[in-house]
Protein backbone atom coordinates (compact mmCIF):
# COMPACT_ATOMS: atom_id res chain seq x y z
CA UNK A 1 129.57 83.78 81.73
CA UNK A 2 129.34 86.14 84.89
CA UNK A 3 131.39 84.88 87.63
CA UNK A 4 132.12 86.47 91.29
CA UNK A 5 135.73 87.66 92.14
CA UNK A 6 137.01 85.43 94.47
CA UNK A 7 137.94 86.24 97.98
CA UNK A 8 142.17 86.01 99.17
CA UNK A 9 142.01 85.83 102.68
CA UNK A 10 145.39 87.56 104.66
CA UNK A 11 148.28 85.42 104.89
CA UNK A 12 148.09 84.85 108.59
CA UNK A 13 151.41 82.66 109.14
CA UNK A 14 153.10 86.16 107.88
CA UNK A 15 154.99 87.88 110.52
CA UNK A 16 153.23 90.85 110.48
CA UNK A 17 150.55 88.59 112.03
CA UNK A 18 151.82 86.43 113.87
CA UNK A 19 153.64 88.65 116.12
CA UNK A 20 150.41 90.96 116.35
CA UNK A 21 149.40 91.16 119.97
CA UNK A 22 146.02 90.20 121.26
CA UNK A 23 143.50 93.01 120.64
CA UNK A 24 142.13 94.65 123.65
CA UNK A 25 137.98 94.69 124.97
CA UNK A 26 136.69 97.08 127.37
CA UNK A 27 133.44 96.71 128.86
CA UNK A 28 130.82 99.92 127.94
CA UNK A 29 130.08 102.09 130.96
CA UNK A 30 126.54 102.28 130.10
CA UNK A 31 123.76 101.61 127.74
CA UNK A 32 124.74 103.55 124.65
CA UNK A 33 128.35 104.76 125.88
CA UNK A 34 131.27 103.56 124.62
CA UNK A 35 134.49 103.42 126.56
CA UNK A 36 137.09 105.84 125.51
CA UNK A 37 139.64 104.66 122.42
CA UNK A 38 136.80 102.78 120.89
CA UNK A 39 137.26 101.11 117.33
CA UNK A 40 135.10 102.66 114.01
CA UNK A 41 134.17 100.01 111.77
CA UNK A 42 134.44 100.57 107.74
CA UNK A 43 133.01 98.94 104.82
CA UNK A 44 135.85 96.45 104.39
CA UNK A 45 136.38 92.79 106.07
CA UNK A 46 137.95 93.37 109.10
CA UNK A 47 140.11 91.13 111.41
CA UNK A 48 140.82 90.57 115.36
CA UNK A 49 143.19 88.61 117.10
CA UNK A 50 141.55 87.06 120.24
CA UNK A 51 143.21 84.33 122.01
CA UNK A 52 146.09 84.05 119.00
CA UNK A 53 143.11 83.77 116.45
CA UNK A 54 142.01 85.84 113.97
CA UNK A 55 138.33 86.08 114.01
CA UNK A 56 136.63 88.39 111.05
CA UNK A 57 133.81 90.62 111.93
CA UNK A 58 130.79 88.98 109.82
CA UNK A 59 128.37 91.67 109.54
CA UNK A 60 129.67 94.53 109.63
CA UNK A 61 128.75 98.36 109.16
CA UNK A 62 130.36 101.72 108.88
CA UNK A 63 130.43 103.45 112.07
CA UNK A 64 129.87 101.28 114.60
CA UNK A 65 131.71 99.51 116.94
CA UNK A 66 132.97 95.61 117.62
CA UNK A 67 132.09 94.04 120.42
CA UNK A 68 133.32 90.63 121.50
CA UNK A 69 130.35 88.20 122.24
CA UNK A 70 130.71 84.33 122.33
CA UNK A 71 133.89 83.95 120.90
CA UNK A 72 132.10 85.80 117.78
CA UNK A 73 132.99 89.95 116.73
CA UNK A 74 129.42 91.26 116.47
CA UNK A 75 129.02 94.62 115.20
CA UNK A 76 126.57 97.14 116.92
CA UNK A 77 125.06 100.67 116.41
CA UNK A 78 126.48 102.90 119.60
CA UNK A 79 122.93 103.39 120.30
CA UNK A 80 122.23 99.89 120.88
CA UNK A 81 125.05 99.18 123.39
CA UNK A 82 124.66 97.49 126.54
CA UNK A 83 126.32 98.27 129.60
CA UNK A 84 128.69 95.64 130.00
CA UNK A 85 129.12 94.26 126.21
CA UNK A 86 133.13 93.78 125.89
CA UNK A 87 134.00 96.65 123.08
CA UNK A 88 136.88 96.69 120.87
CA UNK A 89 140.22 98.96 121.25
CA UNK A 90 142.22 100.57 119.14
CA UNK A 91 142.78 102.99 115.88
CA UNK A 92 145.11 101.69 114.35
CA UNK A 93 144.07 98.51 111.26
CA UNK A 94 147.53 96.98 110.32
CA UNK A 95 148.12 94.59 113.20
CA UNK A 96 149.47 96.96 116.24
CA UNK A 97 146.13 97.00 117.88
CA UNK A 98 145.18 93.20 117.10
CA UNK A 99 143.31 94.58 114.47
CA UNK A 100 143.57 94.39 110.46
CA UNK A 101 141.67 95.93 107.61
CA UNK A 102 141.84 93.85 104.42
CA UNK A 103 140.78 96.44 101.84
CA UNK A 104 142.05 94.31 98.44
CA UNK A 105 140.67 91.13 99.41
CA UNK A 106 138.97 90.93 96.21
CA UNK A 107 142.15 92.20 94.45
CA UNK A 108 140.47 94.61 92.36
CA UNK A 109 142.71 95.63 88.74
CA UNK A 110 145.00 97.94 89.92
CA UNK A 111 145.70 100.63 86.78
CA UNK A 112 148.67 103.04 86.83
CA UNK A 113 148.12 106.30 87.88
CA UNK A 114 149.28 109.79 85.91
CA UNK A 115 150.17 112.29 87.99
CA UNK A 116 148.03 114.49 84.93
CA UNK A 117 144.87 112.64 83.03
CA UNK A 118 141.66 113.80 82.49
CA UNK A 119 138.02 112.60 83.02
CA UNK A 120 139.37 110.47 86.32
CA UNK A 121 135.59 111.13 88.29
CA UNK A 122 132.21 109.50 86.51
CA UNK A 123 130.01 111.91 85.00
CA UNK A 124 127.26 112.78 83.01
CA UNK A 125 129.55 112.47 79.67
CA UNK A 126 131.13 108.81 80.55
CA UNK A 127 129.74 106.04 78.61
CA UNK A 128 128.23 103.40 80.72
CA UNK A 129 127.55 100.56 77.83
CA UNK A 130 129.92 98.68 79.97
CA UNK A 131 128.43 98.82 83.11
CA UNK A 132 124.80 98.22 81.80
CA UNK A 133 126.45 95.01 80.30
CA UNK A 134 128.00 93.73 83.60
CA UNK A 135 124.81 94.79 85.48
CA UNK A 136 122.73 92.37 83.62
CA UNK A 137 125.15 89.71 84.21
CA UNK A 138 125.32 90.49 87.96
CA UNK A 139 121.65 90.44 88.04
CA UNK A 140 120.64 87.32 86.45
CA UNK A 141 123.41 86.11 88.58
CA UNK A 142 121.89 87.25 91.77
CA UNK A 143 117.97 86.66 90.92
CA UNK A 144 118.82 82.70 91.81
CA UNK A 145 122.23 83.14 94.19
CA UNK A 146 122.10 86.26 95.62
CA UNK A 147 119.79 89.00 96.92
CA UNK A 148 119.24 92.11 95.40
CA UNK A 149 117.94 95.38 97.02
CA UNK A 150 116.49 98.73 95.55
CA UNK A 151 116.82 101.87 97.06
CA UNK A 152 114.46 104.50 95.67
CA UNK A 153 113.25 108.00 95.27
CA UNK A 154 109.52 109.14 93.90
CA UNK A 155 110.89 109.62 90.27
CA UNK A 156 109.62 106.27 89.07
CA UNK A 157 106.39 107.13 90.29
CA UNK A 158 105.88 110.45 87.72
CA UNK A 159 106.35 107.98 84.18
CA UNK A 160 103.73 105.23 83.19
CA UNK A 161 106.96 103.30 81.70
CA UNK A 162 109.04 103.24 84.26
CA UNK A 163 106.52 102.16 86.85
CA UNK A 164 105.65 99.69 84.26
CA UNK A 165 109.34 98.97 83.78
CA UNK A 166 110.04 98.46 87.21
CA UNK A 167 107.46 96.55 87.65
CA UNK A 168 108.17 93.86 85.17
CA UNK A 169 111.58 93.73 87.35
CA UNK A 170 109.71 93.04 90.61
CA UNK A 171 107.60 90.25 88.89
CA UNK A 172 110.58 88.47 87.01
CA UNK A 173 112.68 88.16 90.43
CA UNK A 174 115.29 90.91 89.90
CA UNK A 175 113.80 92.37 93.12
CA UNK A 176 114.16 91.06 96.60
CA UNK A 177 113.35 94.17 98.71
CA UNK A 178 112.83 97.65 98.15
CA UNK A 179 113.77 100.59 100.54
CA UNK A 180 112.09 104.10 100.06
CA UNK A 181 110.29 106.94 101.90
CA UNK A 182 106.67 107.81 102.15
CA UNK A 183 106.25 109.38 98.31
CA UNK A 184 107.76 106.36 96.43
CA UNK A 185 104.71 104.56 97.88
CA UNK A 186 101.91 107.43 97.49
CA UNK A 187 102.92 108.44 94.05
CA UNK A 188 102.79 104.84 92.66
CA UNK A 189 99.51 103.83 94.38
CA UNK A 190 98.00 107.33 93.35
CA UNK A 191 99.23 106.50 89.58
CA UNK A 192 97.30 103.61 90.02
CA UNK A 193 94.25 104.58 91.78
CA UNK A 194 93.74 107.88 90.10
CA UNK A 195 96.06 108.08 86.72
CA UNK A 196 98.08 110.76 88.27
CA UNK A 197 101.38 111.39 90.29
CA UNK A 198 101.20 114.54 92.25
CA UNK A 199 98.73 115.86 90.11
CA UNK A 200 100.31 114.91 87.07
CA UNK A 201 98.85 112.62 84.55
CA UNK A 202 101.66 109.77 84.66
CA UNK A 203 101.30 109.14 80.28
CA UNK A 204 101.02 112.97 79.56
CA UNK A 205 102.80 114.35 82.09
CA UNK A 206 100.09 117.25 82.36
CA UNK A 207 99.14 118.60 85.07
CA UNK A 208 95.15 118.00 86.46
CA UNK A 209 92.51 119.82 87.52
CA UNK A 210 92.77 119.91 91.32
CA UNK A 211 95.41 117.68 91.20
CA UNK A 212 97.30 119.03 94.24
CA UNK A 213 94.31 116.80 95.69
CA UNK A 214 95.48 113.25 94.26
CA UNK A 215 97.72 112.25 96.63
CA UNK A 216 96.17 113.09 99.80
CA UNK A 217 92.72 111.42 98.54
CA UNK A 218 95.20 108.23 98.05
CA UNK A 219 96.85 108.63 101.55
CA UNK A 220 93.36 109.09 102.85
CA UNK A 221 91.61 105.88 100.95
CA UNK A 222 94.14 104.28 101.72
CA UNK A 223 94.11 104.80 105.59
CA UNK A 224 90.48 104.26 105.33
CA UNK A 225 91.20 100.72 104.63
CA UNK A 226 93.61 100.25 106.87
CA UNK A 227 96.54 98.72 105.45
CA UNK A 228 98.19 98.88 101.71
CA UNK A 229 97.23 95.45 101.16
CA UNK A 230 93.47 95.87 101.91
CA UNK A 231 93.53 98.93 99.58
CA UNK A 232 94.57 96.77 96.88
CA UNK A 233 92.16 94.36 97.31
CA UNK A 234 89.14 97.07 97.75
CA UNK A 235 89.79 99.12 95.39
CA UNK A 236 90.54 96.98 92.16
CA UNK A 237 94.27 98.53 91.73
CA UNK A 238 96.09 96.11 89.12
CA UNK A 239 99.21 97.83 88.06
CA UNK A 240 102.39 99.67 89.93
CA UNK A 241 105.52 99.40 91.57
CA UNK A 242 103.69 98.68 95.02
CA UNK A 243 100.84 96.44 93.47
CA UNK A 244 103.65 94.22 91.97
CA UNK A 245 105.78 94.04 95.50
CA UNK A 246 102.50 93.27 97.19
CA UNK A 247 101.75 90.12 94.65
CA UNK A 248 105.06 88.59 94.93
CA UNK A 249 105.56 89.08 98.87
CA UNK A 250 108.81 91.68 98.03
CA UNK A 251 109.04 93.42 101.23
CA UNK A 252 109.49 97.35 101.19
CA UNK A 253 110.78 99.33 104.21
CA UNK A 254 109.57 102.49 104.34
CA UNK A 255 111.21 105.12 105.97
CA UNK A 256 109.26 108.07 107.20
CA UNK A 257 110.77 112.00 107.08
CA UNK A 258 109.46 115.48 108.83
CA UNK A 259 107.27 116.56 105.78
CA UNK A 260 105.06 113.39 104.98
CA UNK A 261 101.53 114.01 104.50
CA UNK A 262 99.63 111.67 106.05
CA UNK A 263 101.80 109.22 105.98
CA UNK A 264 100.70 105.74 104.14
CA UNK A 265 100.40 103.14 107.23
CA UNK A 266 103.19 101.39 106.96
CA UNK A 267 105.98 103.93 106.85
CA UNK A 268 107.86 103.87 109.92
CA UNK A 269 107.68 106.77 111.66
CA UNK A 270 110.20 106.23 114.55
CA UNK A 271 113.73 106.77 112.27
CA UNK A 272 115.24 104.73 114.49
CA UNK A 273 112.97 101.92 114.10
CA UNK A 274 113.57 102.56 109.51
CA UNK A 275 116.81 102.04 110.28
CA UNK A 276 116.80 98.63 112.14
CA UNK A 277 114.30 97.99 109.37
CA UNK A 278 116.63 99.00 106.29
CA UNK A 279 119.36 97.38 107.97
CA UNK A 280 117.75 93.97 108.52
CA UNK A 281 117.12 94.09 104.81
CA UNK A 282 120.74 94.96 103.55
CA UNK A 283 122.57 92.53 106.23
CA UNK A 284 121.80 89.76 103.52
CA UNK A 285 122.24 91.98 100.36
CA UNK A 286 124.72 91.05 97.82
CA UNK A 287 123.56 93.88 95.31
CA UNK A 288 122.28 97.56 96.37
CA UNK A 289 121.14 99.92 93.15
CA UNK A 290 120.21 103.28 94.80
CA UNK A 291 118.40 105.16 92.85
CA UNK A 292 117.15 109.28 92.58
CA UNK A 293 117.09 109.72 96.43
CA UNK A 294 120.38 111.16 97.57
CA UNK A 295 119.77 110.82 101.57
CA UNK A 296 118.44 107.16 101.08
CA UNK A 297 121.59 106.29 99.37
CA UNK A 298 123.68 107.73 101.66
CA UNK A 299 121.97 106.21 104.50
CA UNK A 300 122.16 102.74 102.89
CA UNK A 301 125.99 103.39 102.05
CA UNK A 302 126.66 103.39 105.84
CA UNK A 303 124.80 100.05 106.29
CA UNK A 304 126.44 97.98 103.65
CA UNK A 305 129.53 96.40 103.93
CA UNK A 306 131.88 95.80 100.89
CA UNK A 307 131.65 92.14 101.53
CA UNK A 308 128.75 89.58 103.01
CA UNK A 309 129.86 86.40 104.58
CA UNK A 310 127.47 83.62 103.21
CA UNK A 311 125.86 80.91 104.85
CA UNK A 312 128.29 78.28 103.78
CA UNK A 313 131.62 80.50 105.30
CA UNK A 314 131.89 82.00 101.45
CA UNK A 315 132.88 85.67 101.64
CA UNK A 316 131.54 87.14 98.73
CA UNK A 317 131.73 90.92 97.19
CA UNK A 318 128.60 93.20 97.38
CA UNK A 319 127.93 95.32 94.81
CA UNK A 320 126.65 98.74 95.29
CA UNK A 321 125.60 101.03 92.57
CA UNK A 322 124.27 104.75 92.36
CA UNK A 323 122.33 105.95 90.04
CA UNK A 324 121.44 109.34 89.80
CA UNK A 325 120.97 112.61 87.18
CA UNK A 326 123.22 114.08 89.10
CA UNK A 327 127.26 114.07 89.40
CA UNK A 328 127.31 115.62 92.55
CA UNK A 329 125.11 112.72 94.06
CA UNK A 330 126.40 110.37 92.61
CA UNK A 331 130.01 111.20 93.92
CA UNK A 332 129.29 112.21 97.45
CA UNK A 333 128.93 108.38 98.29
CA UNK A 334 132.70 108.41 98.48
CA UNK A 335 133.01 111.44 100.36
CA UNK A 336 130.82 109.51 102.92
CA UNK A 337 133.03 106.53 102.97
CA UNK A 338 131.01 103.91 100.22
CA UNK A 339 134.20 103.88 98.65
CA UNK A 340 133.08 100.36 96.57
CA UNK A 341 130.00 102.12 95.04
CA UNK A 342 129.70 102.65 91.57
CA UNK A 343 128.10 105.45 89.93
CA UNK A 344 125.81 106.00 86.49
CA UNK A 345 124.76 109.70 86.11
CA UNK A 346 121.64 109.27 84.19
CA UNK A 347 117.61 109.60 84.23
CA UNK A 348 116.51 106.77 86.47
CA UNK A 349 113.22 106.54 85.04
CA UNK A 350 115.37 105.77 81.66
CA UNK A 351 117.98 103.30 83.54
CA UNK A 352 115.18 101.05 85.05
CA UNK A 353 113.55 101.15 81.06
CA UNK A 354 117.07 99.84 79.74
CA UNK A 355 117.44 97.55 82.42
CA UNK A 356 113.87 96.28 81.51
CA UNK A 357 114.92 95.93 77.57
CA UNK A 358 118.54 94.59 78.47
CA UNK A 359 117.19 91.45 80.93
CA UNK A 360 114.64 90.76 78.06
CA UNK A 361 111.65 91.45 79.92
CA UNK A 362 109.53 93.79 77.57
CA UNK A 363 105.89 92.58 76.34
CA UNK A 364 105.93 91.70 73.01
């Protein structure tokens, strides 16, 4: 039976607290400045003593700063400071500033280090039976009690099985948003209008006659009507990754890059705007899978906390996972400070089939 790790809170009557001085706020010079000495966030929980109590920051996100608003430590993107807003102090996170970093508040197992062992980093030759198993847990788990967003890159869009796959996923719950660029989005709906991923015939895999043709004649239709939805409707399309978020009311964000063609309407344009968008999806996430897109991961990484504070006061453990063909990928979300994510080096198009068999959810 799948259970969550519990949350241990610090031991605040400890002296290392209690004698902890107040932290210190100074208001930002101007819109988008903050003053000098400003604190960095991280992806763990992280405390500040105001007025002898410690308050924890509830939402919080790599990178930015804390800023003291109604007795309440709000988290902000530089870029979205007001002159004015009181910002936190400090770099130091055991107590001398007023500020603490729990990073074991989840008390992951602790194993013994050698100073010499091999195979320490996850590659393409670990065995990931055991992950696959806890992933199903943690996903039937979060289908009813949690929320569970997908990051992803075109691949899915090139295989009839894995758009079918995924899919099946989207329809049975296991999907409550989706975050990708332009392709993701033109690749499945041109599978679905016209057979075809970039030219290529999704089943066969072989390549088209004018092919190089498919997608833009989707982008194009597709503008024509005016909206995804309406192209849907118009045009008869019944299957795909897309068809099956727009049946179920899964949102997907969008996020647009320099070399889109077209783009599809609904991919934001304004990067600024795809991130406020991607991060009003994750500030609720309890599960991230990123998938085949290396700069969407890494993006997403810097948004997601290692912990979400629930409705009810719970503080609960996100889980963030990686998938990717790649080592080097799959890896660099440490180097970029994700240092909860887990990593699978494998074909995603094959992962989202397995996760399809594994959850039980292939037609008989």
């Amino acid at each position: 039976m799948f259970a969550l790790r519990p949350y241990f809170h610090p031991d605040f009557t400890q002296d290392l607290f209690v004698n902890a001085p107040d932290a210190i706020f100074e208001p930002a010079e101007a819109d988008g400045v903050a003053p000098e000495n400003f604190h960095a966030m991280s992806i763990y929980p992280e405390y500040v003593k105001v007025n002898g109590e410690w308050l924890l920051a509830e939402e919080s996100r790599m990178d930015c700063v804390a800023v003291l608003e109604e007795g309440r430590i709000i988290v902000r993107e530089f870029r979205l400071l007001k002159k004015g807003d009181l910002v936190l102090l400090g770099r130091t996170e055991n107590c001398e500033d007023g500020i603490y970093m729990h990073v074991n508040g989840f008390r992951e197992e602790e194993r013994p280090e050698e100073n010499f062992a091999f195979r320490r980093n996850r590659s393409r030759e670990t065995a990931y039976s055991q992950d696959y198993t806890e992933l199903y847990d943690l996903l039937r788990h979060d289908r009813d009690h949690g929320k569970i967003v997908w990051v992803m890159g075109p691949a899915f869009a090139f295989d009839r099985d894995a758009r079918a796959a995924m899919s099946s996923l989207i329809e049975a719950g296991y999907v409550h948003a989706i975050l990708a660029g332009n392709a993701l989005a033109t690749h499945d709906l041109e599978g679905a209008y016209m057979g075809t991923a970039l030219g290529q015939d999704i089943y066969t895999h072989v390549s088209q006659p004018n092919g190089h043709y498919n997608h833009l004649e989707t982008i194009n239709r597709v503008r024509h009507h005016g909206s995804i939805a309406n192209f849907i409707k118009e045009e008869g399309i019944d299957n795909g990754i897309i068809y099956s978020c727009e049946k179920m009311g899964v949102p997907y964000i969008l996020g647009g890059s320099i070399r889109d063609d077209g783009p599809l309407p609904p991919v934001f344009g304004d990067v600024y705007a795809a991130q406020d968008a991607m991060r009003n999806q994750l500030r609720s996430a309890t599960t991230v899978i990123c998938m085949a897109t290396m700069l969407h991961t890494i993006a997403t990484g810097n948004m997601t906390p290692s912990y979400r504070m629930l409705p009810d006061g719970t503080i609960r453990q996100v889980y963030f996972y990686c998938v990717d063909v790649s080592e080097f990928a799959v890896n660099k979300l440490a180097d970029r400070g994700s240092l909860s994510a887990r990593g699978i080096v494998t074909n995603v198009q094959d992962f989202v089939v397995l996760l399809q068999k594994g959850l039980g959810l292939e037609k008989k």
